[in-house]
C-alpha atoms as a PDB file:
ATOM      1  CA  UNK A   1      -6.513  -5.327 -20.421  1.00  0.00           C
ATOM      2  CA  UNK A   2      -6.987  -2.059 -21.168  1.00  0.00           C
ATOM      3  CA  UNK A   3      -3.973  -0.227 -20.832  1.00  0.00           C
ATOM      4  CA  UNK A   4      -0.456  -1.549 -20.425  1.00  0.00           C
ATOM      5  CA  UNK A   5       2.407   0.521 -19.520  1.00  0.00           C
ATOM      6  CA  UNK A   6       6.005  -0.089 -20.559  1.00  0.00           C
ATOM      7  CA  UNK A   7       8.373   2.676 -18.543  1.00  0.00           C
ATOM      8  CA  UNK A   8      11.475   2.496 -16.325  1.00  0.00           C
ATOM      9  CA  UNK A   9      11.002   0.374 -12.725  1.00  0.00           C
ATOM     10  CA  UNK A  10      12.366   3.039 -10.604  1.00  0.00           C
ATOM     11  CA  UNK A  11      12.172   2.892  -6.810  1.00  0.00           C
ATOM     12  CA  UNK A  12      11.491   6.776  -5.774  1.00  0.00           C
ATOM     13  CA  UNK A  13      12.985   7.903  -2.719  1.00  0.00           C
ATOM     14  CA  UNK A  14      11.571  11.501  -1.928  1.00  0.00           C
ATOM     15  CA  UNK A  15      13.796  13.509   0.290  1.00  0.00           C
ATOM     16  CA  UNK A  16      13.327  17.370   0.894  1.00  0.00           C
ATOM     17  CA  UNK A  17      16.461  19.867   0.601  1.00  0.00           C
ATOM     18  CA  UNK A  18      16.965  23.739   0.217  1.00  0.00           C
ATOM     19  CA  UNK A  19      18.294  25.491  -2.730  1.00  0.00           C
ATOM     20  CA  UNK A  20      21.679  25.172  -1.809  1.00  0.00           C
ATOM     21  CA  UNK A  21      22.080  21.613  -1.447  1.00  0.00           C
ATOM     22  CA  UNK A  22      21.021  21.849  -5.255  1.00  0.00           C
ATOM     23  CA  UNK A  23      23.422  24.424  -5.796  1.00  0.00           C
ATOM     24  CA  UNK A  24      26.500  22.582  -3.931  1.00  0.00           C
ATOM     25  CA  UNK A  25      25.820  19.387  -6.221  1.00  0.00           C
ATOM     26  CA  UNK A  26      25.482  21.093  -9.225  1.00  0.00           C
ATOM     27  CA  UNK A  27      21.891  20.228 -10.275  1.00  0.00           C
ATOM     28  CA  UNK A  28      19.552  22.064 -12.130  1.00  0.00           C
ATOM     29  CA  UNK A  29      15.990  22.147 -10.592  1.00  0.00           C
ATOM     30  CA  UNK A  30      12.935  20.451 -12.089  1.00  0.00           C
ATOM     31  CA  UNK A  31      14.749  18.364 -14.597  1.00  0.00           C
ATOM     32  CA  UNK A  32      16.281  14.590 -14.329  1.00  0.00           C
ATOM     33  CA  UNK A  33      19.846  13.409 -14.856  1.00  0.00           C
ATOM     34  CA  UNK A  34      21.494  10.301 -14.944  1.00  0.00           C
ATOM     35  CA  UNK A  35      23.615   9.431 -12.214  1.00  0.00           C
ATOM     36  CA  UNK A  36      26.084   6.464 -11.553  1.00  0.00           C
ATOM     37  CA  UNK A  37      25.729   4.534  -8.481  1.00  0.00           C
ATOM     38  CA  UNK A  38      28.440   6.136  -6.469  1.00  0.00           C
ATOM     39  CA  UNK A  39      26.839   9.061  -7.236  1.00  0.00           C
ATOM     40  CA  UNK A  40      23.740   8.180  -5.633  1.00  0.00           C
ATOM     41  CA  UNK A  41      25.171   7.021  -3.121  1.00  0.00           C
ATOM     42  CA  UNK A  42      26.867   9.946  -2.161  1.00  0.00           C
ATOM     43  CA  UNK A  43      23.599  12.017  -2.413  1.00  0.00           C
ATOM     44  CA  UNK A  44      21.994   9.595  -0.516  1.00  0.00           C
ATOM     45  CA  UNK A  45      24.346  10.071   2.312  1.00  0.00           C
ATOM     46  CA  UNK A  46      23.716  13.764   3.231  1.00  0.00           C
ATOM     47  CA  UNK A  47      19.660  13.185   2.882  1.00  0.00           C
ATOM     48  CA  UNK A  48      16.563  13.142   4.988  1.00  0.00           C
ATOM     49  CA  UNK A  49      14.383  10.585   3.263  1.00  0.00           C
ATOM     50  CA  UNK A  50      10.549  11.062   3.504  1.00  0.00           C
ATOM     51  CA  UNK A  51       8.984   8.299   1.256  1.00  0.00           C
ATOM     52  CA  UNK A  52      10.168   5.381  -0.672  1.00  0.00           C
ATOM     53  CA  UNK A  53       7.848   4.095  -3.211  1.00  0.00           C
ATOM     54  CA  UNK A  54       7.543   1.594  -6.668  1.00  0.00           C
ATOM     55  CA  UNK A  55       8.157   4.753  -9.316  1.00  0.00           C
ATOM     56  CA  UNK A  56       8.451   5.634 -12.870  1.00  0.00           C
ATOM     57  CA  UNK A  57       6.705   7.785 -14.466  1.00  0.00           C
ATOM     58  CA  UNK A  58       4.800   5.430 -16.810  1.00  0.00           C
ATOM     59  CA  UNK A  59       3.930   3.611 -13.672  1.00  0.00           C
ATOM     60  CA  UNK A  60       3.001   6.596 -11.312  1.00  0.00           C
ATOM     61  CA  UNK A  61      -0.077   6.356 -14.432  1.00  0.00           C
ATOM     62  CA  UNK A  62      -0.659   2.967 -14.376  1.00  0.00           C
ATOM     63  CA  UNK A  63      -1.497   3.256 -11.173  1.00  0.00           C
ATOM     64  CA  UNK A  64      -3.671   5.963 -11.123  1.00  0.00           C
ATOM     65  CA  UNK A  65      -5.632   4.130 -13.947  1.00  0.00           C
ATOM     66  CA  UNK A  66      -5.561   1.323 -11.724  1.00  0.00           C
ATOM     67  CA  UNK A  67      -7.019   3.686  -8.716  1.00  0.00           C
ATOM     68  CA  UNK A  68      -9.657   4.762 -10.960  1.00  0.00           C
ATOM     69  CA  UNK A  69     -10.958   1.155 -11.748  1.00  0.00           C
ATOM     70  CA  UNK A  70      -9.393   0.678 -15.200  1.00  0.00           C
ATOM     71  CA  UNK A  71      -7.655  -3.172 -15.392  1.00  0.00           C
ATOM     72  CA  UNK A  72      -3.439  -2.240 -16.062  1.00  0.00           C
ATOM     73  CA  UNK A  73      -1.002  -3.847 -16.604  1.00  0.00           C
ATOM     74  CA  UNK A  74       3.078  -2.748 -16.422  1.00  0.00           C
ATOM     75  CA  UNK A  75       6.525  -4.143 -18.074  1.00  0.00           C
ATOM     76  CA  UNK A  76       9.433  -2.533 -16.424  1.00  0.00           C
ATOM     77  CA  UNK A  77      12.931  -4.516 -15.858  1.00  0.00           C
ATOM     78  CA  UNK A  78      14.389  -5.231 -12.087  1.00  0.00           C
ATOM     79  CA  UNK A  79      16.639  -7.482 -10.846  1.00  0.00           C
ATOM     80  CA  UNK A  80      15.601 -10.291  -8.264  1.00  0.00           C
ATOM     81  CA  UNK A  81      17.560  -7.611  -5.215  1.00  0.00           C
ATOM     82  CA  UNK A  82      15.537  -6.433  -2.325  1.00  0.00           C
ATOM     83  CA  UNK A  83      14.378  -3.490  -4.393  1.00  0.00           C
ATOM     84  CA  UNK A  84      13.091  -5.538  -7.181  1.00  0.00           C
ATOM     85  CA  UNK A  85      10.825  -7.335  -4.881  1.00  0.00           C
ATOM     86  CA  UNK A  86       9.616  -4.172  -3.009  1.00  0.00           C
ATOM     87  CA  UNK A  87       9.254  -3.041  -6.688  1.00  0.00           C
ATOM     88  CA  UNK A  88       6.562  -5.755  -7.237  1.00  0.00           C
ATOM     89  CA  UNK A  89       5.092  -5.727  -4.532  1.00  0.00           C
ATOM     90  CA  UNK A  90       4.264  -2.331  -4.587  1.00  0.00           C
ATOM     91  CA  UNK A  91       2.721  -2.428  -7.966  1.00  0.00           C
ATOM     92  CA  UNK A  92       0.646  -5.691  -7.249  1.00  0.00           C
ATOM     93  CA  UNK A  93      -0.966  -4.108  -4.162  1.00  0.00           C
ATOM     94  CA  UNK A  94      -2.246  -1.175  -6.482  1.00  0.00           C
ATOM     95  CA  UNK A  95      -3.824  -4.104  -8.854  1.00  0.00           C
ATOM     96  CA  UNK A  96      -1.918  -3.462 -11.602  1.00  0.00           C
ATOM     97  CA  UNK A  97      -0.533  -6.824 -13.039  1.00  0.00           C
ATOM     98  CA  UNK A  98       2.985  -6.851 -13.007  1.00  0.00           C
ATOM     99  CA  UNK A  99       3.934  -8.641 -16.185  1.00  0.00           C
ATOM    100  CA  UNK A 100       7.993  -9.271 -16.199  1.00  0.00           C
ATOM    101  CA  UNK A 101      10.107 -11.932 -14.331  1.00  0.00           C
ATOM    102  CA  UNK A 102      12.606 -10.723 -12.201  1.00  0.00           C
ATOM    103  CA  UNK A 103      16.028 -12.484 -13.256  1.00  0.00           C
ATOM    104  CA  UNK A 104      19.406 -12.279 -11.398  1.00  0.00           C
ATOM    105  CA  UNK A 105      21.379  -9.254 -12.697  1.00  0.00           C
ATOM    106  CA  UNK A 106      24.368  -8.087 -13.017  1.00  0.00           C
ATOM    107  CA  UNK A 107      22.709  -4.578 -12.268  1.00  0.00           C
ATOM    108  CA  UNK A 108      20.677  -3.524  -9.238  1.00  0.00           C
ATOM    109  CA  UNK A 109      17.192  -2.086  -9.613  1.00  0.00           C
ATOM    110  CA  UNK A 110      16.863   1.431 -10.619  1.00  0.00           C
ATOM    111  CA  UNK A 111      16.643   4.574  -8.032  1.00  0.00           C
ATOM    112  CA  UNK A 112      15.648   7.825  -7.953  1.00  0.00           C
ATOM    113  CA  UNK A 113      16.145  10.031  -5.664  1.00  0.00           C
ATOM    114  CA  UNK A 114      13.152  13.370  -5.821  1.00  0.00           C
ATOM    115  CA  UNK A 115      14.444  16.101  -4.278  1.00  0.00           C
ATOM    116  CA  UNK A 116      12.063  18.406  -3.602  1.00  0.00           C
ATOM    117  CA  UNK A 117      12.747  22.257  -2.321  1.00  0.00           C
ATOM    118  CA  UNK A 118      10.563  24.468  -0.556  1.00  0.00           C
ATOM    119  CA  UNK A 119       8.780  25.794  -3.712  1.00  0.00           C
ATOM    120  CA  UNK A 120       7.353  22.671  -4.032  1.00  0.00           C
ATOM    121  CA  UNK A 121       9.695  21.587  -7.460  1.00  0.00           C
ATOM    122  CA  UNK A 122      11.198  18.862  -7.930  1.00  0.00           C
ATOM    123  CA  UNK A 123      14.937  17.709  -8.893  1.00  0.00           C
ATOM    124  CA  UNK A 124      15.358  13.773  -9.928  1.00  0.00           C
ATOM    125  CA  UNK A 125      18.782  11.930  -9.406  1.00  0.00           C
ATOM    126  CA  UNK A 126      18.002   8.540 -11.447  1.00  0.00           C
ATOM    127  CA  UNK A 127      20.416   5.810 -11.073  1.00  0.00           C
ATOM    128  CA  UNK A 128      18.908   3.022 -13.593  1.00  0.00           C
ATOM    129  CA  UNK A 129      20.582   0.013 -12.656  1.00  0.00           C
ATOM    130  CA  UNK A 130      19.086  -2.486 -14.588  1.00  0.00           C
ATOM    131  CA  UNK A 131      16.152  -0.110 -16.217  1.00  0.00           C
ATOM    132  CA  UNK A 132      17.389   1.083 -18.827  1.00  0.00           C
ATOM    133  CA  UNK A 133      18.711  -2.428 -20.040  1.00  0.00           C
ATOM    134  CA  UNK A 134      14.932  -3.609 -21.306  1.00  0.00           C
ATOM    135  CA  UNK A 135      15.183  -5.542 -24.245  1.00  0.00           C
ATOM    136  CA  UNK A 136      12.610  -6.415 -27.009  1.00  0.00           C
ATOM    137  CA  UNK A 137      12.988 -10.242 -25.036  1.00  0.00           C
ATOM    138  CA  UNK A 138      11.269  -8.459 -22.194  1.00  0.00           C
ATOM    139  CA  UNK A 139       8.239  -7.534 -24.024  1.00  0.00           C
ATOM    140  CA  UNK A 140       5.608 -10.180 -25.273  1.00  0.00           C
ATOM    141  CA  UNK A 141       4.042  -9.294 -27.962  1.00  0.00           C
ATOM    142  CA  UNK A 142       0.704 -11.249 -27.577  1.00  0.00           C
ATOM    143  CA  UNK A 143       0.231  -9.300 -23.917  1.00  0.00           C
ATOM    144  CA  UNK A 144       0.228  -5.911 -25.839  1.00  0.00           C
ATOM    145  CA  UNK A 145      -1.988  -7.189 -28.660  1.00  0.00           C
ATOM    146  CA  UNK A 146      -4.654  -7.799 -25.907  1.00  0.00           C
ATOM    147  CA  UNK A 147      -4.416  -4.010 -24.679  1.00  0.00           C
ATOM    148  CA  UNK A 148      -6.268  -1.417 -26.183  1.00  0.00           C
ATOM    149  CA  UNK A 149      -4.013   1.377 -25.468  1.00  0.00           C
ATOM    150  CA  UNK A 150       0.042   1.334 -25.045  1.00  0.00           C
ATOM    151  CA  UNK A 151       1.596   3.907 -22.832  1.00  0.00           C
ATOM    152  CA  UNK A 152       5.469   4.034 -23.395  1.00  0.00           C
ATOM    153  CA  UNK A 153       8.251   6.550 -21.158  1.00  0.00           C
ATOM    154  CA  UNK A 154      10.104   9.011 -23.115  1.00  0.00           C
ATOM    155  CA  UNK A 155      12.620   8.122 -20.394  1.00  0.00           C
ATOM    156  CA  UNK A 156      12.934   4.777 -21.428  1.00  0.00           C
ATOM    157  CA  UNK A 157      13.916   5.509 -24.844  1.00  0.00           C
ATOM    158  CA  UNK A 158      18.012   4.890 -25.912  1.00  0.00           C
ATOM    159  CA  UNK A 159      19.966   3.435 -28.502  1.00  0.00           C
ATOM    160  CA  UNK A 160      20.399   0.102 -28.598  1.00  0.00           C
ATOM    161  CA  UNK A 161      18.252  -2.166 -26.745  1.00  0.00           C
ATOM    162  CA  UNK A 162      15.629   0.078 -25.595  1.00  0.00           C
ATOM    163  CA  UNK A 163      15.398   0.995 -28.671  1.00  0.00           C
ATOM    164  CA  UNK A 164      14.310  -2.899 -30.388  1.00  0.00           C
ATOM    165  CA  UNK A 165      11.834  -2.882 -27.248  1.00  0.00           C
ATOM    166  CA  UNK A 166       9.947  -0.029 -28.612  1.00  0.00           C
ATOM    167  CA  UNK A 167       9.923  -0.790 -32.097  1.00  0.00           C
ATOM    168  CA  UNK A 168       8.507  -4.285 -30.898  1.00  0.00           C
ATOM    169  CA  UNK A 169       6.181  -2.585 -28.809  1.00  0.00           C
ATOM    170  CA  UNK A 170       4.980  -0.200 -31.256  1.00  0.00           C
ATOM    171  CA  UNK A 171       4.504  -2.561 -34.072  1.00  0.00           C
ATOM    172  CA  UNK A 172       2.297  -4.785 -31.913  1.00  0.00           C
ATOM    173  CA  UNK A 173       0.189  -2.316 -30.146  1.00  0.00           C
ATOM    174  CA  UNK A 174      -3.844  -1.320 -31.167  1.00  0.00           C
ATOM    175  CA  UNK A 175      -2.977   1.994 -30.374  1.00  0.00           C
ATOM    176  CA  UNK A 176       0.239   4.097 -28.842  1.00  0.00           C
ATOM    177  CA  UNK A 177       0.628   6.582 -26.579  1.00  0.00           C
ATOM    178  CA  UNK A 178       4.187   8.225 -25.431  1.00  0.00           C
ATOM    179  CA  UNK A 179       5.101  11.215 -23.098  1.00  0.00           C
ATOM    180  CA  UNK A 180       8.188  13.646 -23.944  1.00  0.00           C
ATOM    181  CA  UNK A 181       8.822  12.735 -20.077  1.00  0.00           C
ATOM    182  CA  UNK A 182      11.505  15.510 -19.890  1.00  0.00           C
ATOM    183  CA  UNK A 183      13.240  18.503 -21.702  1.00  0.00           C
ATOM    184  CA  UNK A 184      16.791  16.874 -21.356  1.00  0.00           C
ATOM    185  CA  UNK A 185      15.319  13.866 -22.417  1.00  0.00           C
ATOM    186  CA  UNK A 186      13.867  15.338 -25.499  1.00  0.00           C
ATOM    187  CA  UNK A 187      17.214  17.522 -26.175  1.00  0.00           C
ATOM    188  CA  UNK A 188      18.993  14.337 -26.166  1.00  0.00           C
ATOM    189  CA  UNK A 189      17.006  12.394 -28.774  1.00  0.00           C
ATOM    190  CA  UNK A 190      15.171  15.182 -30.652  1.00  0.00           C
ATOM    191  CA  UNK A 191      15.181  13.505 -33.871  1.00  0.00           C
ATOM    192  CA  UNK A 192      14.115   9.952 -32.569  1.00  0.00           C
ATOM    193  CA  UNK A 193      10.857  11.480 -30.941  1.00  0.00           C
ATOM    194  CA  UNK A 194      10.382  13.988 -34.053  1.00  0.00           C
ATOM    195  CA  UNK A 195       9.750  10.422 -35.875  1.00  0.00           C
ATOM    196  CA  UNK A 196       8.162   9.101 -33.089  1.00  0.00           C
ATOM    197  CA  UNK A 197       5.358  11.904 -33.073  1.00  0.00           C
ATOM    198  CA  UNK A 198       5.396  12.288 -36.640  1.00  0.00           C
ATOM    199  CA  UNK A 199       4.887   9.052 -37.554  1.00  0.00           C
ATOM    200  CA  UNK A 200       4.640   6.122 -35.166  1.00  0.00           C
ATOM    201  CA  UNK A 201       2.375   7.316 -31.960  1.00  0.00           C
ATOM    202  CA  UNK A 202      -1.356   8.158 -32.148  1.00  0.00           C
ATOM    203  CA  UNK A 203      -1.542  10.015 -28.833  1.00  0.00           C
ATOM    204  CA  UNK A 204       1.972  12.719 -27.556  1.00  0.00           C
ATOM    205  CA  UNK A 205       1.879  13.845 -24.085  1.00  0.00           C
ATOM    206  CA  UNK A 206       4.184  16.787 -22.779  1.00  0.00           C
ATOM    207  CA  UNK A 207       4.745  20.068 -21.219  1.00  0.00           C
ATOM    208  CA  UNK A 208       5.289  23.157 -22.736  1.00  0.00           C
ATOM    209  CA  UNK A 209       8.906  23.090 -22.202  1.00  0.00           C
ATOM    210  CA  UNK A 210       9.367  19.675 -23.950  1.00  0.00           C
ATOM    211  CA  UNK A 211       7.146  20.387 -26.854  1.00  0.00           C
ATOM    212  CA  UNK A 212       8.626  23.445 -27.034  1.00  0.00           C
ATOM    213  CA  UNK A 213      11.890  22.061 -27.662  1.00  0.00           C
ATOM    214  CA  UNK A 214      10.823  19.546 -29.986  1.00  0.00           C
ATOM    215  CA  UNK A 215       9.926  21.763 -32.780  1.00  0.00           C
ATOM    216  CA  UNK A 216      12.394  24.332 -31.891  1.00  0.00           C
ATOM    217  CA  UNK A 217       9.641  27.217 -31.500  1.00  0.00           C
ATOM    218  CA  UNK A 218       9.750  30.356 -30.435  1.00  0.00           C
ATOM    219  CA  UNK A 219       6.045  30.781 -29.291  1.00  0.00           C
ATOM    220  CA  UNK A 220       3.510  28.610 -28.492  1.00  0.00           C
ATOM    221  CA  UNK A 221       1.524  29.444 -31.387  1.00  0.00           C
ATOM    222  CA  UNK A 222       3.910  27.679 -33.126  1.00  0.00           C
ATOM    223  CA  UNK A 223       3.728  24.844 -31.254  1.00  0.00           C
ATOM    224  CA  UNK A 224      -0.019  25.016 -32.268  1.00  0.00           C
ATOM    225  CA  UNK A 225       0.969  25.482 -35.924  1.00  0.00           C
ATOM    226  CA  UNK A 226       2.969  22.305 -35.759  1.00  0.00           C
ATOM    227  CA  UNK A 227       0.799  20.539 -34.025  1.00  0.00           C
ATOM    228  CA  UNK A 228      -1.899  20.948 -36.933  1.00  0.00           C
ATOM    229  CA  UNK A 229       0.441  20.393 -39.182  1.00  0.00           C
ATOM    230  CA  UNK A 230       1.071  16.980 -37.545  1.00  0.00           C
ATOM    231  CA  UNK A 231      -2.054  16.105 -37.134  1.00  0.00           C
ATOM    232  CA  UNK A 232      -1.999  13.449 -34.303  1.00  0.00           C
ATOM    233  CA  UNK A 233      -3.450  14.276 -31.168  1.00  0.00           C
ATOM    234  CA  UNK A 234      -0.795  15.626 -28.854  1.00  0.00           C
ATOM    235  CA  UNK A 235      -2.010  16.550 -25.444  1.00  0.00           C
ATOM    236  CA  UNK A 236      -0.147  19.711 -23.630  1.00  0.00           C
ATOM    237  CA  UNK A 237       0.353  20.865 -20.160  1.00  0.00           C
ATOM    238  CA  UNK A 238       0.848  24.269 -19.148  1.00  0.00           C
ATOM    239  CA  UNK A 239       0.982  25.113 -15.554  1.00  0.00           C
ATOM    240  CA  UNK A 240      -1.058  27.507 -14.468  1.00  0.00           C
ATOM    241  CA  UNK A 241      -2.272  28.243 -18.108  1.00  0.00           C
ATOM    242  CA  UNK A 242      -3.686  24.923 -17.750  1.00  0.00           C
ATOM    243  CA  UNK A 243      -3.778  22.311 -20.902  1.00  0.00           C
ATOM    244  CA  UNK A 244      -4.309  22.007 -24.731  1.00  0.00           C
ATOM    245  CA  UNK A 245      -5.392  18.840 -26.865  1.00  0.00           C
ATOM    246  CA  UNK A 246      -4.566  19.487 -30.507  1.00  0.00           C
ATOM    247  CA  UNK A 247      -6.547  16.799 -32.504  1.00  0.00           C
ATOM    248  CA  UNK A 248      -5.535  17.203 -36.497  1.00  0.00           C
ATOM    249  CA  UNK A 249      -6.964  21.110 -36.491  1.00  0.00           C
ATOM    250  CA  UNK A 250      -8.890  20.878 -33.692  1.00  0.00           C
ATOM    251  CA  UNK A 251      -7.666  22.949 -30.656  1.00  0.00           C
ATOM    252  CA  UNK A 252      -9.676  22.153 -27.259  1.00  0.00           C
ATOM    253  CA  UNK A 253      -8.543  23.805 -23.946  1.00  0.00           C
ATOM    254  CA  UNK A 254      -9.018  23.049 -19.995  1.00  0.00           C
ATOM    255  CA  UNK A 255      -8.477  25.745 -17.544  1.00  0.00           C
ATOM    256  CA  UNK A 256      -5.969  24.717 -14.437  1.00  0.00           C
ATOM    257  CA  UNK A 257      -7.841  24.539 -10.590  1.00  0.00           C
ATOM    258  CA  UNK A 258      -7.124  27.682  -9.247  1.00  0.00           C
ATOM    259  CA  UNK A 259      -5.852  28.066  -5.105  1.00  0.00           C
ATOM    260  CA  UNK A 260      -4.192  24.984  -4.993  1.00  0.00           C
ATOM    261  CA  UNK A 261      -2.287  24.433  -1.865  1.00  0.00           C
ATOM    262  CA  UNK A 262       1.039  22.912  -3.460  1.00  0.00           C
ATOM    263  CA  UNK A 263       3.312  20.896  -1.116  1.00  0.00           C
ATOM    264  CA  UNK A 264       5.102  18.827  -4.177  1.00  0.00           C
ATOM    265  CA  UNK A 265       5.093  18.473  -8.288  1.00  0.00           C
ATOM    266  CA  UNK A 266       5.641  15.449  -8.261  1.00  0.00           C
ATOM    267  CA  UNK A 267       3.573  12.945 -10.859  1.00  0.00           C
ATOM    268  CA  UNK A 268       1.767  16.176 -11.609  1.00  0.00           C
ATOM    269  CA  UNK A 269       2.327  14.921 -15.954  1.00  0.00           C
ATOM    270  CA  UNK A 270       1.971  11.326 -15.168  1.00  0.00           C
ATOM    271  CA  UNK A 271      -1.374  11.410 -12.989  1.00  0.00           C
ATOM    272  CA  UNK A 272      -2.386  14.316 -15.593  1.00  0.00           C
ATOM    273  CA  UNK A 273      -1.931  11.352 -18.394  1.00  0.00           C
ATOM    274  CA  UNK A 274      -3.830   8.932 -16.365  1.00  0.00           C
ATOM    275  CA  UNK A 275      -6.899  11.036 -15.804  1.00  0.00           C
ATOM    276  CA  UNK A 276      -6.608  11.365 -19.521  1.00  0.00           C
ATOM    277  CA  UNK A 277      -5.965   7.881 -21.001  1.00  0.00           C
ATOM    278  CA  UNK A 278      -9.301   7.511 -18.442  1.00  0.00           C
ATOM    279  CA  UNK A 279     -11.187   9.781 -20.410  1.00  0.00           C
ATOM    280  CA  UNK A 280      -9.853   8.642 -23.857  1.00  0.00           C
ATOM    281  CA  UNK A 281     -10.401   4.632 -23.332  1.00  0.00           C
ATOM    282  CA  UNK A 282     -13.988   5.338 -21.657  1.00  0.00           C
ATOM    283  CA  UNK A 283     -15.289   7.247 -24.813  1.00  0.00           C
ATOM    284  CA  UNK A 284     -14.979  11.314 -22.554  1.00  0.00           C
ATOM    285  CA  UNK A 285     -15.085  13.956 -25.022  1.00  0.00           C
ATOM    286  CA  UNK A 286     -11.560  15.104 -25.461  1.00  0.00           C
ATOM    287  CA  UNK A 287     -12.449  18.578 -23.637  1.00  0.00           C
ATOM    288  CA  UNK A 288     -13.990  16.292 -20.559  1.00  0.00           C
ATOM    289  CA  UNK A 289     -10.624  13.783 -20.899  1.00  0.00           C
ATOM    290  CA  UNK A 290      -8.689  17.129 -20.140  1.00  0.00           C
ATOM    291  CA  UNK A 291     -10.411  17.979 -17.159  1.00  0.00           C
ATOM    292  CA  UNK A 292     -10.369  14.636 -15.905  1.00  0.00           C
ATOM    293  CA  UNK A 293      -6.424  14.897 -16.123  1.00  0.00           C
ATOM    294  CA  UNK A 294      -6.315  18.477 -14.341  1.00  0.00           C
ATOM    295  CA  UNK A 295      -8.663  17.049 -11.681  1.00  0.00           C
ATOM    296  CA  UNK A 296      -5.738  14.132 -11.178  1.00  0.00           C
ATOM    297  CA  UNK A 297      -2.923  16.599 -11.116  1.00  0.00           C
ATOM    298  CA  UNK A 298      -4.533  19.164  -9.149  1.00  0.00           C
ATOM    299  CA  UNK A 299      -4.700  16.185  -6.528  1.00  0.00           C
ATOM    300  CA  UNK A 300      -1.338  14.873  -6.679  1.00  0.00           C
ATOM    301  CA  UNK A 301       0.204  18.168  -6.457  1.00  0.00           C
ATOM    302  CA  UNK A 302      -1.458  18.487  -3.045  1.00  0.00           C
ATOM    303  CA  UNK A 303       0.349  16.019  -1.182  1.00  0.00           C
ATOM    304  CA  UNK A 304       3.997  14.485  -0.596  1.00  0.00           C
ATOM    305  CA  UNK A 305       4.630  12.020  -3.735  1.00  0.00           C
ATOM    306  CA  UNK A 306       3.000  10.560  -7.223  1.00  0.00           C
ATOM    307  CA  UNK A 307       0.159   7.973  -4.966  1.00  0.00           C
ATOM    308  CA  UNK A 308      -3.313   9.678  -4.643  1.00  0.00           C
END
């Protein structure tokens, strides 16, 4: 295998809604937050739905590794509920090999609900259910021996045991790769993904927001300056600035596709990172590897949802 993804197993359910509705339920636009399920429910209620479809971020990648012929795998945690199933099934008819045995929970299977609003951004709801419960138990180590590449969720990270699934993870794995996911996420556990790019992974993806944050900068030549200081690679998006790979004290740049018609953001990061993880496990320059990851985006960004 050559990658294997270990994220949350989120159902996405896409539904579009103005600024207000944001406004009325207090939600900030373009992040994530955690939700209980009456919560969701009550969302739910008052919403339109467009799309439902096996999510994640980690897995919105997998998949578009899968799409681009690379063999994938994915460990994600759902119960044995409708959802689960339609989970599954969803992933095994994209070819990626779905490697985790649904057991009966005392959680349902995670949800998210995208809301996106007529400038195309997007505003996640995520109920986990049963998600965010992985455990190191859930992870064999002799399946992510056989990768060649790990990609681990920022999202999925949390005290406890999320936590002992990483670590396991990590320790087994031929190489690592982790994205920031989101800038709440990384405000939450700063510290634990300072050490995390410091020390543990050998390839960082984020935003410029979330890397940003990390290292507390005030410019993004000092996100640079860190960077180099670090000296992992640590790939960065930018928007319309398009991306940066810093590699020890090597700085490469990719310009973004200009006159993009853009209906929705959503997977823009996490089909960037595939195109990417593409480039990286079939020996692309790192320069080439970055344009393979704007071509992705530029895609996804194009159309309703994270499925090219």
């Amino acid at each position: 295998m050559e990658v294997l993804g270990i994220g949350n197993a989120i159902v996405d359910i896409l539904c579009k809604v103005d600024e207000t509705f944001l406004e009325k339920h207090s939600l900030t636009k373009s992040t994530m937050k955690l939700i209980e399920e009456k919560e969701f429910k009550s969302l739910l209620s008052s919403l339109n739905i467009e799309q439902t479809i096996s999510g994640g971020s980690v897995a919105n990648s997998i998949v578009g590794l899968s799409r681009l012929g690379n063999k994938v795998g994915f460990i994600g945690k759902v119960n044995s509920d409708d959802l689960g199933q339609k989970y599954e099934d969803g992933l095994v008819m994209e070819n990626v090999e779905y490697l985790y045995s649904k057991k009966n929970e005392t959680l349902p299977t995670g949800t998210c609900l995208i809301l996106i609003t007529p400038d195309s951004e997007r505003t996640m709801c995520t109920f986990l259910g049963i998600a965010g419960k992985i455990n190191e138990n859930d992870i064999g180590a002799e399946v992510i021996k056989k990768s060649k590449i790990t990609f681990l969720e920022g999202y999925l990270w949390d005290e406890g045991e999320p936590k002992t699934a990483f670590n396991k993870a990590i320790k087994n794995s031929n190489k690592v790769a982790m994205s920031l996911s989101d800038l709440f996420c990384v405000v939450r556990h700063r510290l634990n993904f300072l050490d995390l790019v410091k020390n543990k992974l050998d390839i960082t993806f984020a935003n410029e927001q979330e890397i940003t944050s990390l290292f507390n900068a005030k410019t993004f030549e000092e996100v640079v300056s860190f960077c180099k200081q670090i000296g992992k690679l640590i790939v960065i998006t930018r928007g319309e600035k398009g991306s940066v790979a810093i590699n020890g004290h090597e700085v490469i740049e990719c310009q973004s596709k200009k006159d993009l018609k853009i209906i929705d953001l959503t997977g823009a990061g996490d089909l960037f990172a595939a195109g990417y993880i593409h480039g990286y496990i079939n020996n692309f320059t790192i320069l080439d590897s970055l344009k393979k990851g704007t071509e992705l985006s530029s895609q996804i960004i194009e159309k309703i949802g994270a499925r090219i």
